[in-house]
Protein backbone atom coordinates (compact mmCIF):
# COMPACT_ATOMS: atom_id res chain seq x y z
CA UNK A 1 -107.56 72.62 -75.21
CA UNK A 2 -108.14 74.03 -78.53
CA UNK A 3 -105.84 73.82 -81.18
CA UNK A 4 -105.31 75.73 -84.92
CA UNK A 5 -105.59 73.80 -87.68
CA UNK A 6 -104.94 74.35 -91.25
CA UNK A 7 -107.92 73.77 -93.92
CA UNK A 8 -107.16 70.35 -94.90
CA UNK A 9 -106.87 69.43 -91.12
CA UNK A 10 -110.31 70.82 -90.59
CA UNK A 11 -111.84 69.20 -93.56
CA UNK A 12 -110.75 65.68 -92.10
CA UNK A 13 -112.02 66.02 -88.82
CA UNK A 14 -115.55 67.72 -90.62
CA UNK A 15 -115.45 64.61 -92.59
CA UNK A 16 -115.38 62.26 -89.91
CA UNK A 17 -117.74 64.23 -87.98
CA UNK A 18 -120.19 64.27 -90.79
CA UNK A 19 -119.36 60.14 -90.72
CA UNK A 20 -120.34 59.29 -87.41
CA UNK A 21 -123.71 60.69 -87.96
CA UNK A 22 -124.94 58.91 -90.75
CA UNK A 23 -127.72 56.38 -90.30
CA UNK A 24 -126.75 52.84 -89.63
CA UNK A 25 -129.00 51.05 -92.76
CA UNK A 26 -126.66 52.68 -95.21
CA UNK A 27 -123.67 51.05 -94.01
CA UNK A 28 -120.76 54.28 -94.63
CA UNK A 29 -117.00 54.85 -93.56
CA UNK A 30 -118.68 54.89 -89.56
CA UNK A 31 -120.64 52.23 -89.69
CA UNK A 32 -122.28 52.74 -86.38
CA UNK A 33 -125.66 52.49 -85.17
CA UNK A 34 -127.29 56.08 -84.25
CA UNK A 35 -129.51 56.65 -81.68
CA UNK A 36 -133.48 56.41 -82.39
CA UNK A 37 -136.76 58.57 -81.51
CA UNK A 38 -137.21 55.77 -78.66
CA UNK A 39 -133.58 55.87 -77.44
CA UNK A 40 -134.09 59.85 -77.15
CA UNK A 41 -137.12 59.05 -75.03
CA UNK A 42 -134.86 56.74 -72.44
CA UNK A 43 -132.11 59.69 -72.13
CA UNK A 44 -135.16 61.83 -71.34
CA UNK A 45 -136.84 60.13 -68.89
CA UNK A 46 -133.66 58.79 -67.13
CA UNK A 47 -132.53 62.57 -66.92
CA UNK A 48 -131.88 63.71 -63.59
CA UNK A 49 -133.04 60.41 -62.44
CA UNK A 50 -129.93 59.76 -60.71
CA UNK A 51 -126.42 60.30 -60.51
CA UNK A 52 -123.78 58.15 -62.38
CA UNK A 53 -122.42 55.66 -59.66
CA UNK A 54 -118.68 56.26 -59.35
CA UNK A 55 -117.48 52.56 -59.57
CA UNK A 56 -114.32 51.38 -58.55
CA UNK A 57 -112.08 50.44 -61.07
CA UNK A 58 -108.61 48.54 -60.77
CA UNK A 59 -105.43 50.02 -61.51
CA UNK A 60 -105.13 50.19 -65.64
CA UNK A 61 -101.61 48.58 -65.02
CA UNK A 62 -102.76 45.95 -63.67
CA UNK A 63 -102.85 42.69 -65.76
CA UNK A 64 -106.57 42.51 -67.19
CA UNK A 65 -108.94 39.67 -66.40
CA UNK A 66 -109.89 37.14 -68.64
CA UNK A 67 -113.56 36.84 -68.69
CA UNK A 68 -115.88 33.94 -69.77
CA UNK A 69 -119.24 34.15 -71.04
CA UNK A 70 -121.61 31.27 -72.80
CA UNK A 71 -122.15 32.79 -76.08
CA UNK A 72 -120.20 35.83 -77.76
CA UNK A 73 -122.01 37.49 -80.72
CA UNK A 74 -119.79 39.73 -83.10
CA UNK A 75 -121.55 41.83 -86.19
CA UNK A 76 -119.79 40.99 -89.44
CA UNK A 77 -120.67 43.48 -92.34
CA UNK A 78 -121.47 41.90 -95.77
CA UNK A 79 -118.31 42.55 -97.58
CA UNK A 80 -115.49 42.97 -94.83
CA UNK A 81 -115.20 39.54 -94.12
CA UNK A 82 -111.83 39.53 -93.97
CA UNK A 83 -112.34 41.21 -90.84
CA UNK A 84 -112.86 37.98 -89.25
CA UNK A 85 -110.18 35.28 -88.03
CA UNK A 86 -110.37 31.92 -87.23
CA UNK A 87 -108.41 32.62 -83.57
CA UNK A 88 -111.88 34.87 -82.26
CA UNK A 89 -113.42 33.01 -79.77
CA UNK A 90 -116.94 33.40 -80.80
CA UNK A 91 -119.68 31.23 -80.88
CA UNK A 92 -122.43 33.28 -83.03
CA UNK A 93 -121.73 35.42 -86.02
CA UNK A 94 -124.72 38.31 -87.25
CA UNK A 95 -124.33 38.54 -90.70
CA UNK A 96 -124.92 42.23 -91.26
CA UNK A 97 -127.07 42.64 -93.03
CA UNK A 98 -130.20 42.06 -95.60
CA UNK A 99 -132.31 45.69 -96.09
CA UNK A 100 -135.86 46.74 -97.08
CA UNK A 101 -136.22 48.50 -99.96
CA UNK A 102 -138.85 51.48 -100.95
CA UNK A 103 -141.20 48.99 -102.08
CA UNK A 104 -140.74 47.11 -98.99
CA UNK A 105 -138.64 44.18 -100.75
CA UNK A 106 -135.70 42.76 -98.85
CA UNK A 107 -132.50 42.91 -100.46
CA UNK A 108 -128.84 42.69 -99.74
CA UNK A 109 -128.43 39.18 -98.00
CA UNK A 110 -125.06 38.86 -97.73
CA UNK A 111 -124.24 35.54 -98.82
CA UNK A 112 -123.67 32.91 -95.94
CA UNK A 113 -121.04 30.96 -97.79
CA UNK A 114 -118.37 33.70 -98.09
CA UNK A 115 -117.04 33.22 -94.68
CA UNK A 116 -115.43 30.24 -93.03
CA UNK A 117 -117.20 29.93 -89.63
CA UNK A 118 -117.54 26.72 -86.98
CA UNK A 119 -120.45 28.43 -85.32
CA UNK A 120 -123.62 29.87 -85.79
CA UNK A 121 -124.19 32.31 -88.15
CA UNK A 122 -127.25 34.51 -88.09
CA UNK A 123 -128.97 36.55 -90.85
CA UNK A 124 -129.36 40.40 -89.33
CA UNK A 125 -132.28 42.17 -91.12
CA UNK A 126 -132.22 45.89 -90.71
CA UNK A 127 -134.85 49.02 -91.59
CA UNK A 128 -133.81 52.04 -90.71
CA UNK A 129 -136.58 54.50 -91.74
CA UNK A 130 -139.49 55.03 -89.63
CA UNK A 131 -141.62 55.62 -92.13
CA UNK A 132 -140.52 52.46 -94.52
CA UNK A 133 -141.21 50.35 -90.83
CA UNK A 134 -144.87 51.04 -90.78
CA UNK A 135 -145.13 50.50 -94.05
CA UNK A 136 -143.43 47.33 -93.88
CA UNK A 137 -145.32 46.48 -91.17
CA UNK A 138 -148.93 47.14 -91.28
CA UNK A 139 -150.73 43.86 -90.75
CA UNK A 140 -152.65 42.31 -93.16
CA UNK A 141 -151.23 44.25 -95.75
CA UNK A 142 -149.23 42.07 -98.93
CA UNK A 143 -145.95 43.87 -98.40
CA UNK A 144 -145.99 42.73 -94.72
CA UNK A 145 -146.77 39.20 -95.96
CA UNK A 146 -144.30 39.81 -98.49
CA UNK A 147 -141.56 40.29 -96.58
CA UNK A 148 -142.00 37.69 -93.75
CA UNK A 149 -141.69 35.17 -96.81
CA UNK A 150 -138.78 36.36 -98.07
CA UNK A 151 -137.19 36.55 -94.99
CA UNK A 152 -138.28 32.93 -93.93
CA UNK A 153 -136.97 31.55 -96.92
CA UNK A 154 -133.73 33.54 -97.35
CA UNK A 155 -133.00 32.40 -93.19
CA UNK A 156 -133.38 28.71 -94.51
CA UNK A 157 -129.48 28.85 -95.33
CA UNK A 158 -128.54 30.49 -92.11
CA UNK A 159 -128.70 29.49 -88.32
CA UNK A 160 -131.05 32.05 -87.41
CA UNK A 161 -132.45 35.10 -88.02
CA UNK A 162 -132.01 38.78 -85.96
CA UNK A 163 -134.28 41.48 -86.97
CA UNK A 164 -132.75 44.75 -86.02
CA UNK A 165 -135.23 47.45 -86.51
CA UNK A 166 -134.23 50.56 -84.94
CA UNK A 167 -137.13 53.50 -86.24
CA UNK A 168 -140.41 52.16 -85.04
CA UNK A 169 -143.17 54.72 -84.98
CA UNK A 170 -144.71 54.80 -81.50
CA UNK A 171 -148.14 53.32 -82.19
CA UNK A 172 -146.74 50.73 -84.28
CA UNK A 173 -145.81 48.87 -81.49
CA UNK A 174 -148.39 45.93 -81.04
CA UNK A 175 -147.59 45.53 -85.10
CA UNK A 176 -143.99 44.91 -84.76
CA UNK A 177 -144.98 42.37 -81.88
CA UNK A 178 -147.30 39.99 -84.19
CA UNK A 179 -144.91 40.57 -86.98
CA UNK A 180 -142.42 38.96 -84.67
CA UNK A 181 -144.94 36.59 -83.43
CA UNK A 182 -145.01 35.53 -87.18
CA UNK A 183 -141.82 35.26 -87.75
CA UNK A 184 -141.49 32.98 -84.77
CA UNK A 185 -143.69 30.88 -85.89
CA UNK A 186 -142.38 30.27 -89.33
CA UNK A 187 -138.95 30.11 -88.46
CA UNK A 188 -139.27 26.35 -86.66
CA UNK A 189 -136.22 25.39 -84.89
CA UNK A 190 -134.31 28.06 -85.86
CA UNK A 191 -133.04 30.41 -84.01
CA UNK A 192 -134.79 33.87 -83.52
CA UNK A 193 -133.22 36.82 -81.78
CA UNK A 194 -133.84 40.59 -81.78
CA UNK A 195 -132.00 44.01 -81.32
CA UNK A 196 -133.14 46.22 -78.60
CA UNK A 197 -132.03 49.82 -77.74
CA UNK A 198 -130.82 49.96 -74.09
CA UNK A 199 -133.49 50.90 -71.30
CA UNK A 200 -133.10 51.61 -67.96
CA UNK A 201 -136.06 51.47 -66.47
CA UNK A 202 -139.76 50.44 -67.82
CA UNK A 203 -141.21 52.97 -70.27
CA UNK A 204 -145.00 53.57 -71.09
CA UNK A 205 -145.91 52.12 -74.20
CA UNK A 206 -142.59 51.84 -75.50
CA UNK A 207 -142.71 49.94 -78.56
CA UNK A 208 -139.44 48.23 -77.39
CA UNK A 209 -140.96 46.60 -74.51
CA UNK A 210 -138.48 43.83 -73.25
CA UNK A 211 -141.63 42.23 -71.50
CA UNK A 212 -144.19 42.13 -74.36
CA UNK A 213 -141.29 41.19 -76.75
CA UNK A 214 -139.20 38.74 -74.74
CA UNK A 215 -141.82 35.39 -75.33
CA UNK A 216 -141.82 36.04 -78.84
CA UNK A 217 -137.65 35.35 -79.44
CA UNK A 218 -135.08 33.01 -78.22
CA UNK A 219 -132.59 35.94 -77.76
CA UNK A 220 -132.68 39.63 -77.03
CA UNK A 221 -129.44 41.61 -77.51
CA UNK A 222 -129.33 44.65 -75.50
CA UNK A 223 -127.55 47.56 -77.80
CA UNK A 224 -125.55 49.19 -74.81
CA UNK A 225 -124.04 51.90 -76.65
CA UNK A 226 -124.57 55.32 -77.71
CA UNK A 227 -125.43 56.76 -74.55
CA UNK A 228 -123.47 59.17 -76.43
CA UNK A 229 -124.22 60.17 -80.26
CA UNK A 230 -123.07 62.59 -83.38
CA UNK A 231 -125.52 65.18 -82.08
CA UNK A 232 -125.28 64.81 -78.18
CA UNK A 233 -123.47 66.99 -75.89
CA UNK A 234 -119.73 64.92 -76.07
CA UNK A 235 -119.44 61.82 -74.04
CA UNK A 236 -118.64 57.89 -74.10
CA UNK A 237 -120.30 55.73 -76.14
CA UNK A 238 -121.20 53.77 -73.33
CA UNK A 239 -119.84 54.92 -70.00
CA UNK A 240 -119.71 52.36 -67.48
CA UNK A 241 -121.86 53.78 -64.76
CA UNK A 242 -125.22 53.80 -67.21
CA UNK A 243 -123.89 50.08 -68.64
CA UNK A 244 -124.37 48.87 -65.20
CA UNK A 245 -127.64 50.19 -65.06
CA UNK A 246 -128.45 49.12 -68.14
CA UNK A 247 -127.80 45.32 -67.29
CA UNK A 248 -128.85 45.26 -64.27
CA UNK A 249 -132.42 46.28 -65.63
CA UNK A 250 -131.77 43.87 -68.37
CA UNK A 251 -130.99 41.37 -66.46
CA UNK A 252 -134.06 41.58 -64.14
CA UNK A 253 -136.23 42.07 -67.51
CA UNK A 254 -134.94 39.91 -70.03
CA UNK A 255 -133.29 37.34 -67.60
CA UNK A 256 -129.90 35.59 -67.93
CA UNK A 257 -130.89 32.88 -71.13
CA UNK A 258 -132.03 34.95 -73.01
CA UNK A 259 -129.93 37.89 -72.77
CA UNK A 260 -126.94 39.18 -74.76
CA UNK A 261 -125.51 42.33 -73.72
CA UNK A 262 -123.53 44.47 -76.88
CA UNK A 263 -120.64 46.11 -76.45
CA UNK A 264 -119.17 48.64 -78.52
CA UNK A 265 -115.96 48.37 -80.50
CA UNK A 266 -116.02 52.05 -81.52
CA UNK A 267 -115.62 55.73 -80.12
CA UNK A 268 -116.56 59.16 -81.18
CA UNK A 269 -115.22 62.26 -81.85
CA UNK A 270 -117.16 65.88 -81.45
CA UNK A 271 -115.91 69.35 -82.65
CA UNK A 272 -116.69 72.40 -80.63
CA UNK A 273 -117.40 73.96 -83.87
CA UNK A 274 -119.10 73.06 -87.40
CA UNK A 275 -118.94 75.96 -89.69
CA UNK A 276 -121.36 74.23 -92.41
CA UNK A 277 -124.73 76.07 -92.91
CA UNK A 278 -126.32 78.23 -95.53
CA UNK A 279 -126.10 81.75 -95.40
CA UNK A 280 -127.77 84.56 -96.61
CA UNK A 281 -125.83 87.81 -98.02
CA UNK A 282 -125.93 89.78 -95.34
CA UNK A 283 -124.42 87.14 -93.46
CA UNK A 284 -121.77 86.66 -95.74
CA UNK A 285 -120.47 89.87 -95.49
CA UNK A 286 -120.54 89.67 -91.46
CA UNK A 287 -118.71 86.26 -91.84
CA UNK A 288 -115.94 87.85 -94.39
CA UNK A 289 -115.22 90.96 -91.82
CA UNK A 290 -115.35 88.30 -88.63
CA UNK A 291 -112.94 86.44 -90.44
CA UNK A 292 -110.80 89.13 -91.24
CA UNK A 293 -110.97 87.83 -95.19
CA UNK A 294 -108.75 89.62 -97.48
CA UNK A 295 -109.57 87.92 -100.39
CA UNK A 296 -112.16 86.73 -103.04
CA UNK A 297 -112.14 84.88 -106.07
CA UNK A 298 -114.07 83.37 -108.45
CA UNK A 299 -115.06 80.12 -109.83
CA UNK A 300 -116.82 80.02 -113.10
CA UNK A 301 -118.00 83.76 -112.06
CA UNK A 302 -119.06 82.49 -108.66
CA UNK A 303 -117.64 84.21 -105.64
CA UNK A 304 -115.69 82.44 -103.04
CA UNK A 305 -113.42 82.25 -100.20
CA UNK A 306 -111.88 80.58 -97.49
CA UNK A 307 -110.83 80.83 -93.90
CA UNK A 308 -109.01 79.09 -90.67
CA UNK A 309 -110.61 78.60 -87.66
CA UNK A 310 -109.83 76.95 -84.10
CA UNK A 311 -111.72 73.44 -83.88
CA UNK A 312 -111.34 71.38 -80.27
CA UNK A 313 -112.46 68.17 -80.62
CA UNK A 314 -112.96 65.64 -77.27
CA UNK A 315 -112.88 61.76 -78.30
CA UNK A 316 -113.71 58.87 -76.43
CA UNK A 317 -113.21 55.79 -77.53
CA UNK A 318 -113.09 52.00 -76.12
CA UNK A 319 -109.79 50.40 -75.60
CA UNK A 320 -108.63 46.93 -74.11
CA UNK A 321 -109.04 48.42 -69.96
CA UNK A 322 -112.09 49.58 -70.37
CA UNK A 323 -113.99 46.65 -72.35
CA UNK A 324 -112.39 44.31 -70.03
CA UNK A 325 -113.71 46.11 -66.75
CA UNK A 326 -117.17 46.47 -68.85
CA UNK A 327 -117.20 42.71 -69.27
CA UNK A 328 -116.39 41.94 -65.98
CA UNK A 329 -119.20 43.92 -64.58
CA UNK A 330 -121.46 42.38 -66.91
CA UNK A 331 -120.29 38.47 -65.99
CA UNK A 332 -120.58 39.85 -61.92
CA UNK A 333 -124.33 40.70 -63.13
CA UNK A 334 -124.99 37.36 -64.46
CA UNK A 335 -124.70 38.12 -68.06
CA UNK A 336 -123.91 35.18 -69.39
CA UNK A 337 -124.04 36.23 -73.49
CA UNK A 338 -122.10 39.32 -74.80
CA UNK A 339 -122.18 40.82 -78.71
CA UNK A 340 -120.13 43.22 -80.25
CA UNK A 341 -120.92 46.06 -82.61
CA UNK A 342 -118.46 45.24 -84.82
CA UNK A 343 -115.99 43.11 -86.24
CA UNK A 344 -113.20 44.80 -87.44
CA UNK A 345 -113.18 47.78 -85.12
CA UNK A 346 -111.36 46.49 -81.97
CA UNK A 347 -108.38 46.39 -80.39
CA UNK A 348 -106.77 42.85 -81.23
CA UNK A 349 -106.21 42.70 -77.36
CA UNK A 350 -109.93 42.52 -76.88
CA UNK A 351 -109.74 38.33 -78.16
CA UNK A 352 -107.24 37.68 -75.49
CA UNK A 353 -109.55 38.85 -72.80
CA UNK A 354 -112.46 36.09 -73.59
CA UNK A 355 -113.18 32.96 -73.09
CA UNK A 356 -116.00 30.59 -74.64
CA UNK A 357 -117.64 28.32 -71.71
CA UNK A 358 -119.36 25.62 -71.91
């Protein structure tokens, strides 16, 4: 159904539009990870692949499950710690998160000792540029070397380390594999996981290969979320149908150790209409008579106006049903270890639904 809204009505929902499609290194108001080059490729080749399974779901008024799973992950952002309570059960924490600068210099470790946590706590590093990756990561080159010595050394007050890089150019795969080879081996006892966009099925020469990559860590989180994204026809985040797919290919790959399946905490909103583009005169005056404008003024001698249009915007969002019937599906899987994308953007019911076992 669309609806009329007034200017400043429109301006909001532009502005959270404009939000949800920022990129996820530069944390903003959103704050959520967008989809990659090799995420695109997935949605591609799954296309038409199948139809979503049509799974049967209990009654939303019924009481929810409570369900229990070995290890639960939740992303903390540097700087909203008060975002987390001591009543969460969680066992893991990903500090989010230490960046690469343009000279390939890591900066912006959040400091371990401003939160209050029993468990482990893990330092996330994040580059979100595909071009800064392959710079970072070319091997033999000082930079590279750089890096992996900062990052061993700024890890030695955390639990573990979690290297969540999300542009990889496609030929820079066997790279990103002995830089995490590295890594591995410098890191010792601690712990060493990685982020993962969600697959499917097995892609050629996909620099995310769960196969190639899964002897080098101790933990692979699958990111099962943006299925849908800022710039995709509107749809859930992470509908239940492909989740199931995704695990149970996850599962197979990855196995049940060393898996942790995300979840996201977030939704999305889409407008059937974004009226922000250049124009060139001509096109001005065609907008002015569409838009029936009556009036022009000026602003320092420059010309302007402004209209009302119809916007319809479709959300979808996650609420306490639907993550409970996504992490019951995932325990009747096998999944064993969940994460959450992030702290601070649930439900409170979503705690009450979990339990830590041993």
């Amino acid at each position: 159904m669309k609806k009329f809204v007034c200017p400043a009505v429109l301006a909001l929902v532009l502005f959270a539009l404009e939000a949800c499609s920022s990129d996820p290194g530069s944390v903003t108001e959103a704050e959520i990870p967008e989809i990659s080059e090799s995420e695109t490729a997935e949605t591609e080749v799954s296309a038409g692949a199948e139809p979503d399974e049509i799974l049967s779901l209990p009654p939303p008024e019924e009481s929810l499950p409570v369900s229990g799973f070995r290890e639960v992950w939740g992303y903390l952002l540097a700087n909203r710690e008060d975002a987390l309570k001591p009543d969460m059960p969680l066992t893991d924490i990903g500090y989010f998160g230490a960046e690469i600068d343009y000279y390939g210099k890591l900066t912006d470790v959040p400091n371990r000792f401003k939160i209050h946590f029993n468990g482990r706590v893990h330092l996330v590093a994040v580059c979100n540029s595909y071009s800064l990756t392959h710079f970072v990561l070319k091997e033999n080159s000082a930079e590279r070397e750089a890096l992996i010595r900062d990052l061993l050394d700024e890890t030695r007050r955390f639990d573990g380390l979690q290297i969540d890089f999300e542009n990889i150019p496609k030929r820079d795969g066997p790279a990103f594999r002995s830089f995490l080879a590295e890594l591995r081996r410098g890191l010792g006892s601690k712990a060493f996981t990685v982020a993962l966009p969600a697959r499917t099925r097995h892609i050629a020469d996909d620099v995310f290969d769960y196969d190639r990559i899964l002897p080098l860590v101790d933990r692979i989180l699958v990111m099962a979320y943006d299925e849908h994204w800022s710039t995709s026809a509107p749809g859930p985040v992470a509908s239940l149908p492909w989740c199931k797919r995704v695990a149970e290919y996850a599962v197979r790959t990855v196995g049940s150790e060393k898996l942790i399946m995300g979840l996201p905490l977030y939704g999305r909103a889409w407008g059937n209409t974004n009226p922000s583009k250049a124009y060139i005169h001509s096109g001005i005056e065609e907008l002015k008579t569409r838009q029936e404008v009556r009036t022009v003024e000026r602003e320092n001698g420059i010309p302007t106006f402004q209209y009302e249009i119809p916007v319809g915007v479709k959300v979808y969002y996650e609420d306490a049903y639907s993550l409970a019937v996504r992490m019951e599906m995932y325990r009747d899987l096998g999944v064993k270890n969940i994460g959450f994308w992030r702290i601070g953007q649930e439900t409170p019911e979503v705690w009450k639904l979990i339990r830590v076992e041993e």
